[in-house]
N, C-alpha and C. Protein backbone atom coordinates (compact mmCIF):
# COMPACT_ATOMS: atom_id res chain seq x y z
N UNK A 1 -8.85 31.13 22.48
CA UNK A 1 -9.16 30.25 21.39
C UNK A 1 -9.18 31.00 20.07
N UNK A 2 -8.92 32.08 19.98
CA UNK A 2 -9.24 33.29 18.69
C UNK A 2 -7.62 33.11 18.80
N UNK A 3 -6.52 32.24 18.78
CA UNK A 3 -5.13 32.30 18.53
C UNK A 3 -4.85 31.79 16.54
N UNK A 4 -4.68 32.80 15.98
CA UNK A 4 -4.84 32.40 14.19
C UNK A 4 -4.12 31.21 14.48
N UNK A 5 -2.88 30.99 14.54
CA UNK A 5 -2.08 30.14 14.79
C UNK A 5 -3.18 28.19 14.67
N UNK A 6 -3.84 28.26 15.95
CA UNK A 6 -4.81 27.46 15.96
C UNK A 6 -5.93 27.12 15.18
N UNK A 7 -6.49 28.71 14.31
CA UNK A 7 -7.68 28.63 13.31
C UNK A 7 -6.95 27.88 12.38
N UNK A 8 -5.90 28.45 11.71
CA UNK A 8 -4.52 27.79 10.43
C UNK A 8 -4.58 26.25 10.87
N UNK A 9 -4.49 25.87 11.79
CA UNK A 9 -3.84 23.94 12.45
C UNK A 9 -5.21 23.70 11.72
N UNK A 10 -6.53 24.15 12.91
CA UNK A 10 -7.89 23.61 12.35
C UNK A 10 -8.05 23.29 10.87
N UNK A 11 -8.23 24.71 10.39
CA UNK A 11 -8.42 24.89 8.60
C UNK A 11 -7.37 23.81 7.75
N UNK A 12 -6.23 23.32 7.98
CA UNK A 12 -5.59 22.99 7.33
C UNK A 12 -5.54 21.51 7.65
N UNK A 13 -6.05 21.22 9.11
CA UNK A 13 -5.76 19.32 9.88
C UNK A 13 -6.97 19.20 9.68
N UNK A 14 -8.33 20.23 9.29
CA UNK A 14 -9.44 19.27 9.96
C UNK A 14 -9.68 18.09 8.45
N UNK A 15 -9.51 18.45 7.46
CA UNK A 15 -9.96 17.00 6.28
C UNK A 15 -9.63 15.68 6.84
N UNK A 16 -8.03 15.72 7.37
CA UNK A 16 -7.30 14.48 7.68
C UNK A 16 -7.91 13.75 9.29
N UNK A 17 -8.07 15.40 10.06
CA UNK A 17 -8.59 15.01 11.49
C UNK A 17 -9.68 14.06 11.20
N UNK A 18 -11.25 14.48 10.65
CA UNK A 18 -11.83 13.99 10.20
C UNK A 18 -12.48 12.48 9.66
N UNK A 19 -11.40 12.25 8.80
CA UNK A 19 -11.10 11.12 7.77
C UNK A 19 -11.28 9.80 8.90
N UNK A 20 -10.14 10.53 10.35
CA UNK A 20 -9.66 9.70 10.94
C UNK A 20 -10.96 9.33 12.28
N UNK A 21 -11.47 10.31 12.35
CA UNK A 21 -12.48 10.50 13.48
C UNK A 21 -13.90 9.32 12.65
N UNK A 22 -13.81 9.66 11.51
CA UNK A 22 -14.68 8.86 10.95
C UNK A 22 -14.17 7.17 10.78
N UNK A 23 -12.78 7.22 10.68
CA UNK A 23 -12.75 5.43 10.58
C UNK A 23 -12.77 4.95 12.45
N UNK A 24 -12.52 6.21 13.07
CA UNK A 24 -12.87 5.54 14.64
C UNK A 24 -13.96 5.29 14.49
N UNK A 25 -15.02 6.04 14.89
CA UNK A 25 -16.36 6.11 15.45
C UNK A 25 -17.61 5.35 13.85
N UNK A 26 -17.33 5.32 13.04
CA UNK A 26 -17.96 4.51 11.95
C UNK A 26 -19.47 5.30 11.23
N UNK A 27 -19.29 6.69 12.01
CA UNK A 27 -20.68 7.16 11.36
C UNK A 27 -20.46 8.05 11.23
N UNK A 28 -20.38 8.91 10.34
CA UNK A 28 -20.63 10.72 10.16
C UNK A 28 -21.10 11.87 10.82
N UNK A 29 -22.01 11.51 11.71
CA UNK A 29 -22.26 12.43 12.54
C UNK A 29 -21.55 12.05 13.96
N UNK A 30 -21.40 11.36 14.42
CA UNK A 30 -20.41 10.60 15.59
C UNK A 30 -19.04 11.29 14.98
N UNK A 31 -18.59 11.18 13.76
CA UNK A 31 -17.19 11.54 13.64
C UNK A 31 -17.21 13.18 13.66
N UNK A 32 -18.00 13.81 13.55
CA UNK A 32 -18.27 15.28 13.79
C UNK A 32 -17.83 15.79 14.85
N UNK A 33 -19.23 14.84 15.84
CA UNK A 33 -19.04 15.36 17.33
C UNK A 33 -17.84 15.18 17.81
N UNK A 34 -17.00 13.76 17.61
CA UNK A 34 -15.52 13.74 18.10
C UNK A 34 -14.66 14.66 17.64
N UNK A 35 -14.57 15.48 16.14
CA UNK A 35 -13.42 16.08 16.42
C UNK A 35 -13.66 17.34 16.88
N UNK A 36 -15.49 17.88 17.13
CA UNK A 36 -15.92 18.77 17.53
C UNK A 36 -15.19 19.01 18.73
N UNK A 37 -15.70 18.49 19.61
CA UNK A 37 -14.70 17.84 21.06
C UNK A 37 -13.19 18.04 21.70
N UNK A 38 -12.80 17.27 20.41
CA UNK A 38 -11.20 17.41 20.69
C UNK A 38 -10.90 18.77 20.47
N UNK A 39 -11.08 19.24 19.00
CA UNK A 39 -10.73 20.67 18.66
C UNK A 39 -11.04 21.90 19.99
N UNK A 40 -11.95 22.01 20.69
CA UNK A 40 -12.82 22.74 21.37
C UNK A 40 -11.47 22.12 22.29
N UNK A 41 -11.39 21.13 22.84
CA UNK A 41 -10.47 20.82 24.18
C UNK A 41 -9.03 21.34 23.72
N UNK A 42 -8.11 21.02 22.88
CA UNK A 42 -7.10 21.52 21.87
C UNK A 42 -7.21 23.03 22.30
N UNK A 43 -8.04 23.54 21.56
CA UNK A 43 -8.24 25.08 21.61
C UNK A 43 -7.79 25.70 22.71
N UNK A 44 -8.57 25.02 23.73
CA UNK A 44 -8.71 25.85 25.40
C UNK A 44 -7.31 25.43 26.09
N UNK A 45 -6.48 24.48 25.36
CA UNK A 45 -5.12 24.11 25.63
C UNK A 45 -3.94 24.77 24.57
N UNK A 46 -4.42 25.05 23.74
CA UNK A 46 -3.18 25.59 22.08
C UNK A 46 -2.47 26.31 22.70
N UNK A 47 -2.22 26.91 23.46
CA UNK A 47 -0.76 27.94 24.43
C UNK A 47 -0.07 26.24 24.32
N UNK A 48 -0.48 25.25 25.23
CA UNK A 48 0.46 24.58 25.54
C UNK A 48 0.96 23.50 24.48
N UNK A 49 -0.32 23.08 23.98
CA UNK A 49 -0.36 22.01 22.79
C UNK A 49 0.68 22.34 21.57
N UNK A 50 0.52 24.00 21.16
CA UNK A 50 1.51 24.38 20.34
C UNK A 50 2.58 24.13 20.62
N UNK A 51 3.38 24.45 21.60
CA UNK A 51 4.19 24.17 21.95
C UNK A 51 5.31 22.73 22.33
N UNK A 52 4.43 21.73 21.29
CA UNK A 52 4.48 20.11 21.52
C UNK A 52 5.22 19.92 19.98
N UNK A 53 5.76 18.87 19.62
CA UNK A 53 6.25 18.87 18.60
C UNK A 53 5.10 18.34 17.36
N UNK A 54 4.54 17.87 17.85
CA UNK A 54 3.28 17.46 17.40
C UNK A 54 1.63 17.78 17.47
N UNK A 55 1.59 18.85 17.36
CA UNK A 55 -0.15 18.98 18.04
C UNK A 55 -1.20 17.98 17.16
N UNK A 56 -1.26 17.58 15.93
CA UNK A 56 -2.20 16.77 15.18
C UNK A 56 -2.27 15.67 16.08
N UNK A 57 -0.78 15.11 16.21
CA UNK A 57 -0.76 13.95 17.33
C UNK A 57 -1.39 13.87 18.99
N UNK A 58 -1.62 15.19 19.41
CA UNK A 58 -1.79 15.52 20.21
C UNK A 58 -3.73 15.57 20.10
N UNK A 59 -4.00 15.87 19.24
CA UNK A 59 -5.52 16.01 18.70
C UNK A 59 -6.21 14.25 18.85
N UNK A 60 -5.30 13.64 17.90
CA UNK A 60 -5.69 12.51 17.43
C UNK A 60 -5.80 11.20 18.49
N UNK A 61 -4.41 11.54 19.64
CA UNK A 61 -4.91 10.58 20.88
C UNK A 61 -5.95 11.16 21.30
N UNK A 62 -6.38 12.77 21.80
CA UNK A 62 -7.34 13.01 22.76
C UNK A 62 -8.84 12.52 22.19
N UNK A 63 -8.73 12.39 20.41
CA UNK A 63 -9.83 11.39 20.17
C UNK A 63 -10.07 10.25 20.17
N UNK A 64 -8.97 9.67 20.59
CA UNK A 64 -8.97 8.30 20.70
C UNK A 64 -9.36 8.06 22.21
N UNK A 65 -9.06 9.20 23.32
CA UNK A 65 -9.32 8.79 24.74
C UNK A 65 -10.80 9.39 25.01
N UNK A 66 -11.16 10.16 24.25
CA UNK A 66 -12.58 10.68 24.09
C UNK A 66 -13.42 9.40 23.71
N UNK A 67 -13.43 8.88 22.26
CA UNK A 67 -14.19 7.32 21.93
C UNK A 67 -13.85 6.76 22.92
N UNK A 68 -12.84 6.40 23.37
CA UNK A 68 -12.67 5.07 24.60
C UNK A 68 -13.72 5.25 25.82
N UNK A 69 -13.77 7.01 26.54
CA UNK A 69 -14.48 7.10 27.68
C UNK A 69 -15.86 7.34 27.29
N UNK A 70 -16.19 7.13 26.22
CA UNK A 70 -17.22 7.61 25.59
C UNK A 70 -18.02 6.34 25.66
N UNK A 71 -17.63 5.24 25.38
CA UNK A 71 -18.00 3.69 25.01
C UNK A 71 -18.13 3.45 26.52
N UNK A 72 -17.14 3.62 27.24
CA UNK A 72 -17.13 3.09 28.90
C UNK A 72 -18.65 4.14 29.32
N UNK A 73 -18.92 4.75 29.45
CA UNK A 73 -19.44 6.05 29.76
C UNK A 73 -21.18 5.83 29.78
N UNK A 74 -21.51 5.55 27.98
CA UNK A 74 -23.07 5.05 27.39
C UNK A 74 -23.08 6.03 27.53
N UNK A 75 -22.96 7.50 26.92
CA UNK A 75 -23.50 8.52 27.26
C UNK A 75 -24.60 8.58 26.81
N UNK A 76 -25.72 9.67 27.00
CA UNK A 76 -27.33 9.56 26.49
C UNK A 76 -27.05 10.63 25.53
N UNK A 77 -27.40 10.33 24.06
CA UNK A 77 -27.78 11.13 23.20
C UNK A 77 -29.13 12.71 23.49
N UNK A 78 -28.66 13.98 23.14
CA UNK A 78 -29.63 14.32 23.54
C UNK A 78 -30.25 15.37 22.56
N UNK A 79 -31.43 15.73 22.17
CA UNK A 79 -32.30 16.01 20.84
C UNK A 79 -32.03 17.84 20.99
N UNK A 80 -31.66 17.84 19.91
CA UNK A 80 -31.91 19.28 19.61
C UNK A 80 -32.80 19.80 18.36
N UNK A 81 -33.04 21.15 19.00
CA UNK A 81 -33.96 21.62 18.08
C UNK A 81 -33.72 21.96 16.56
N UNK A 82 -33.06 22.06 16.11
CA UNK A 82 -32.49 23.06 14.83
C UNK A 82 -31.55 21.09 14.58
N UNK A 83 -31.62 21.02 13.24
CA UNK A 83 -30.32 20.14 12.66
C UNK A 83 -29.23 20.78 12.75
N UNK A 84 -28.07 19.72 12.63
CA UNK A 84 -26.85 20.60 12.88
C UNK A 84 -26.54 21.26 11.20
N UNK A 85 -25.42 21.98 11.16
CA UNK A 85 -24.98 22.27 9.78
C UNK A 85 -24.85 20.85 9.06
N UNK A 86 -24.92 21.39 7.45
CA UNK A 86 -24.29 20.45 6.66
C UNK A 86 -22.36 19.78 7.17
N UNK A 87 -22.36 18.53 6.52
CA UNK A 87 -21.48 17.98 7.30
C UNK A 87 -20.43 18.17 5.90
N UNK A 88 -18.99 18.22 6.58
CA UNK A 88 -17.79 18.65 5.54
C UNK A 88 -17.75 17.67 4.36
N UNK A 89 -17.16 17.91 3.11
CA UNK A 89 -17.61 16.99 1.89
C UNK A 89 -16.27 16.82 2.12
N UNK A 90 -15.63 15.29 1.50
CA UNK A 90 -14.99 14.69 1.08
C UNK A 90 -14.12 13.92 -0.06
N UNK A 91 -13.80 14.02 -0.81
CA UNK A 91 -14.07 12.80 -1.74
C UNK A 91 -13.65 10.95 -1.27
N UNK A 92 -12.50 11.14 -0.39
CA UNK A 92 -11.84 9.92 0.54
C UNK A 92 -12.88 9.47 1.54
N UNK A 93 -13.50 10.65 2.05
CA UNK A 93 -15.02 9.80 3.18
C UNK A 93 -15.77 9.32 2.26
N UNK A 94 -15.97 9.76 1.14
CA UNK A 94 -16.91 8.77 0.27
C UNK A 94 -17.05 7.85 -0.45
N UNK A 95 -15.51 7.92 -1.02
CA UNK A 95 -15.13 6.43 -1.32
C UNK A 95 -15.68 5.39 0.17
N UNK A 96 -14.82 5.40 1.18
CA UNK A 96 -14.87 4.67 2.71
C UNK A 96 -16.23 4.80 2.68
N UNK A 97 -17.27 5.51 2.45
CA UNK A 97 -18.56 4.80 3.16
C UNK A 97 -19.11 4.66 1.72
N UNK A 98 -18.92 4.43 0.14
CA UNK A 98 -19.57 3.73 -0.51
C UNK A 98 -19.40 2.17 -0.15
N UNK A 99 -18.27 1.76 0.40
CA UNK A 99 -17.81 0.56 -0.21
C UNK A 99 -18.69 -0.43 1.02
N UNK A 100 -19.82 -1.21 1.25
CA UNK A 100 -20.52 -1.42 2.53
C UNK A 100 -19.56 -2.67 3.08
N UNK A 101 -19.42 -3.57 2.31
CA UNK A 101 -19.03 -4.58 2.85
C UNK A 101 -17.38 -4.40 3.51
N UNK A 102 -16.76 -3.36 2.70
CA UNK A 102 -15.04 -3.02 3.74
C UNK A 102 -15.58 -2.37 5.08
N UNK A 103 -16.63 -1.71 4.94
CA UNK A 103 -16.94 -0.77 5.89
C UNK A 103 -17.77 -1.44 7.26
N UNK A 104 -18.38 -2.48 6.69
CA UNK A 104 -18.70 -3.59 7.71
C UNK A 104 -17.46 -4.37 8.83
N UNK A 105 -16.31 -4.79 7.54
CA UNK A 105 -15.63 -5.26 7.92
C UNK A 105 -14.91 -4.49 8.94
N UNK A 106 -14.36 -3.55 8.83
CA UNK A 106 -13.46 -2.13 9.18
C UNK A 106 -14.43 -1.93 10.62
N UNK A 107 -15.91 -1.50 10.39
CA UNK A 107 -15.99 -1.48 11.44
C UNK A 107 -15.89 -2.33 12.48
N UNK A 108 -15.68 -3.97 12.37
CA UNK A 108 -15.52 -4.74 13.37
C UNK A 108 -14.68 -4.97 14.24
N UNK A 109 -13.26 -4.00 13.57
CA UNK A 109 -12.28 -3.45 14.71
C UNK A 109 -11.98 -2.93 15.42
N UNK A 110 -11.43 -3.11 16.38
CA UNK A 110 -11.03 -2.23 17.87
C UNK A 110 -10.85 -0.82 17.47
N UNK A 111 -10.88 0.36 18.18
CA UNK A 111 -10.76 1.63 17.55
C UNK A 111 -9.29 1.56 16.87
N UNK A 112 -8.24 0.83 17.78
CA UNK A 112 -6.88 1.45 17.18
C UNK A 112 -6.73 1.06 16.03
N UNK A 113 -7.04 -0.34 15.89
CA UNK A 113 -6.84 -0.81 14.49
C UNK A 113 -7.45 -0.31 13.43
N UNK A 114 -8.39 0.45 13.82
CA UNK A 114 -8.66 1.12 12.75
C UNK A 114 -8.52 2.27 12.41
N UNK A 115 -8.26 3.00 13.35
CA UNK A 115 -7.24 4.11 13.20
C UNK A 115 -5.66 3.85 12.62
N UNK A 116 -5.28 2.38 12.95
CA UNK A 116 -3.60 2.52 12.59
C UNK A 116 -4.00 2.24 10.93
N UNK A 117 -5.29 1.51 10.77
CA UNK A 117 -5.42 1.04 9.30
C UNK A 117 -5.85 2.75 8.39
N UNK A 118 -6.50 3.02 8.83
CA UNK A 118 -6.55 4.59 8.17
C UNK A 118 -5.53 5.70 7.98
N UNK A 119 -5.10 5.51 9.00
CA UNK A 119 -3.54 6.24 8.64
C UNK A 119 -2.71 5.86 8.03
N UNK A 120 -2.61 4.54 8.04
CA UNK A 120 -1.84 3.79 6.85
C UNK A 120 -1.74 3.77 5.52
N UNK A 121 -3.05 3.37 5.47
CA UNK A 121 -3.87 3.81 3.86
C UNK A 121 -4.75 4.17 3.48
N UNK A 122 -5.31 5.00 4.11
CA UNK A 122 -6.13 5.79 3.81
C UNK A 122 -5.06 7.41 3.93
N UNK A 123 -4.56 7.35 4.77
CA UNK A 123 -3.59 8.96 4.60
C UNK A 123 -2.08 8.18 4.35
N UNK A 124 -1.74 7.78 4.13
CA UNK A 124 -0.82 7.14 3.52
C UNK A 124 0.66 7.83 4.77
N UNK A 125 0.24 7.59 5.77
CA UNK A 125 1.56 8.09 6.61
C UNK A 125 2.39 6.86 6.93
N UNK A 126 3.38 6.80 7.16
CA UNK A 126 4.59 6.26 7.97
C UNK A 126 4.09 5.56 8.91
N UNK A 127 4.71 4.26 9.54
CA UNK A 127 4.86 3.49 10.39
C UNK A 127 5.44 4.83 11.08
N UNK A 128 6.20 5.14 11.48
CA UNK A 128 6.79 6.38 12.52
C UNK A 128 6.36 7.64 12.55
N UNK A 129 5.38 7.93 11.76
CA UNK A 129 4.13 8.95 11.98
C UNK A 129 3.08 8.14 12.73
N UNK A 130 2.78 7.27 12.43
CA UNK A 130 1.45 6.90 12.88
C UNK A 130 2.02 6.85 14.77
N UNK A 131 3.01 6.35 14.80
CA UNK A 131 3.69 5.78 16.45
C UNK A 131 3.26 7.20 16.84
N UNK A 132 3.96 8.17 16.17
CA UNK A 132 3.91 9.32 16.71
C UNK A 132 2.30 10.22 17.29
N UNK A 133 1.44 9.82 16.29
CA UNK A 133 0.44 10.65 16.69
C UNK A 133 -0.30 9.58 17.65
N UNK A 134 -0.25 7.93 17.56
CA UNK A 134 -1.08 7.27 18.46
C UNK A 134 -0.28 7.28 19.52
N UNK A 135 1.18 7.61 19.70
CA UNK A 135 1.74 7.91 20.79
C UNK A 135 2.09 6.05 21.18
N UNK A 136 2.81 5.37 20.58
CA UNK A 136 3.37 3.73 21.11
C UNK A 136 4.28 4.10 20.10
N UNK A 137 5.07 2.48 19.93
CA UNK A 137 5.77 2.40 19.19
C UNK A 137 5.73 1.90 18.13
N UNK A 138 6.92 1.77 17.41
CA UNK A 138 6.27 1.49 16.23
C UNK A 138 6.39 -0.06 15.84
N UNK A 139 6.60 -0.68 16.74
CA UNK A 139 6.43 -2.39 16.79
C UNK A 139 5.01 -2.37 17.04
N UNK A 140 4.10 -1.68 17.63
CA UNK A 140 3.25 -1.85 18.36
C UNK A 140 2.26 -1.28 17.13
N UNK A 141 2.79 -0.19 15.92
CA UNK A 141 2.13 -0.05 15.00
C UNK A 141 1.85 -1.00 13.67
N UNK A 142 3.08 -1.93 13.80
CA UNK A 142 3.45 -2.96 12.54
C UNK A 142 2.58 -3.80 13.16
N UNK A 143 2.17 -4.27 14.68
CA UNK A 143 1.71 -5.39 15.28
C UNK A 143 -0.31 -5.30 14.84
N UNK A 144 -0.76 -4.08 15.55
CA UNK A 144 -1.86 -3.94 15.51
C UNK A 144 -2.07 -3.63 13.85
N UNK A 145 -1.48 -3.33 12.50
CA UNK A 145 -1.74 -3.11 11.22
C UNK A 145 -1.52 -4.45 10.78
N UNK A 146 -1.13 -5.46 11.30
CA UNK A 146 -0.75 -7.05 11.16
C UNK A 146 -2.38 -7.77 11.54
N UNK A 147 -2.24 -7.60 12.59
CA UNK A 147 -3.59 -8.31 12.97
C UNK A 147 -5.07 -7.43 12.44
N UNK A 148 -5.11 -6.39 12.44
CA UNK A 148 -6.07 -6.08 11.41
C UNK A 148 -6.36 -6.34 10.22
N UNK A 149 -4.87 -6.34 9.07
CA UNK A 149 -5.44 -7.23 8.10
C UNK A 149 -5.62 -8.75 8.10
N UNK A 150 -4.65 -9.07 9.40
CA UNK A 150 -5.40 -10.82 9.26
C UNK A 150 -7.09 -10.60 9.51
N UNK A 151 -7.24 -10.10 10.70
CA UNK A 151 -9.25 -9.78 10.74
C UNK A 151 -9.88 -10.06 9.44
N UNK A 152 -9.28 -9.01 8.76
CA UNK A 152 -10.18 -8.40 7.60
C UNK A 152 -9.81 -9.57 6.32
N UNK A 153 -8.82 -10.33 6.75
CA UNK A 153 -8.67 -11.38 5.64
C UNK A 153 -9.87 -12.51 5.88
N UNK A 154 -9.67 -12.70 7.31
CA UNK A 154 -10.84 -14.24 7.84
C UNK A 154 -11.67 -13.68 7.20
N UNK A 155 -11.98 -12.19 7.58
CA UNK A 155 -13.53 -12.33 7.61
C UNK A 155 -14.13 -12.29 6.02
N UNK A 156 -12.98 -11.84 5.09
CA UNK A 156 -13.04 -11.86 3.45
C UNK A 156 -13.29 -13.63 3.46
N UNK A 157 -12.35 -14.32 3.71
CA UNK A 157 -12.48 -15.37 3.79
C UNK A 157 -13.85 -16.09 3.81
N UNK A 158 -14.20 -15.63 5.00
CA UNK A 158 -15.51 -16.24 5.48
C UNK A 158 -16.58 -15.77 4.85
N UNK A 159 -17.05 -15.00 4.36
CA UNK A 159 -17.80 -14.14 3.67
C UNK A 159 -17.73 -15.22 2.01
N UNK A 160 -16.60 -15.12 1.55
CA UNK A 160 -16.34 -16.38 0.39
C UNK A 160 -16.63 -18.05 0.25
N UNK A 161 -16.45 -18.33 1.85
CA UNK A 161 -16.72 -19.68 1.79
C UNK A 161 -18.69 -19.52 2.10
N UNK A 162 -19.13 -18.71 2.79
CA UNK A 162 -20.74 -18.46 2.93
C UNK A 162 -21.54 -18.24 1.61
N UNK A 163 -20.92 -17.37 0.67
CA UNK A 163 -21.71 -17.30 -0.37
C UNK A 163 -20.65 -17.79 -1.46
N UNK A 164 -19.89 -18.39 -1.69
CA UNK A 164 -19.27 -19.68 -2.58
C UNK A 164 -19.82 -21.02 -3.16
């Protein structure tokens, strides 16, 4: 795990890793522990992962199958003594968690959709980047970034006709 190669991916993917771990999981310290996780699993794999045409992509599903078994799972939170470190500054995580009511909304989506919606615009990648790192296609990326903003339209919607 001391491969520079891998420290360089970390140092240079973790802002974006991050960004993204945080529009999964919806809380700051939850988005920590996930890319804590992945990176640490990544690591003990980077001989092979490097060797992929993609390792970010490779990062970014194993956090997506991490939240998934994680939710199936209920794992038990468990107390430690010492707080953890200060958590990485942003300026893009802070826009995303000033804004409460997108962030309400946002969170009411399935993980992917909100992962395909963060990569979209929030990192401003490609329909054929995003396929690539969630690993489908990219019908399947236009489909789930379709029905997320319909979500997020009702629920603008509804939110307007309640206090209208």
């Amino acid at each position: 795990m001391n491969d520079p190669t891998f420290e360089s991916f970390v140092t240079q993917r973790l802002p974006a890793l991050f960004r993204y771990a945080l529009a999964l999981t919806r809380d700051r310290h939850d988005a920590e522990d996930l890319v804590q996780e992945a990176l640490t699993r990544t690591g003990a794999r980077w001989r092979s992962v490097r060797r992929k045409d993609d390792p970010e992509g490779y990062v970014r599903t194993a956090m997506l199958r991490l939240l998934t078994n994680r939710r199936r799972r209920r794992m038990r939170e468990v107390s430690v003594a010492a707080p953890p470190e200060p958590s990485l500054e942003d300026a893009a995580v802070d826009r995303l968690l000033s804004d409460a009511s997108l962030r309400t909304r946002v969170a009411a989506l399935p993980p992917r959709m909100r992962a395909v919606l963060v990569l979209r615009y929030v990192e401003e990648r490609s329909e054929q980047e995003i396929a690539q790192l969630l690993g489908c296609s990219k019908g399947t990326v236009k489909s789930q970034a379709s029905r997320a903003l319909a979500r997020l339209r009702d629920a603008l919607d509804t939110q307007e006709v309640e206090h209208g």
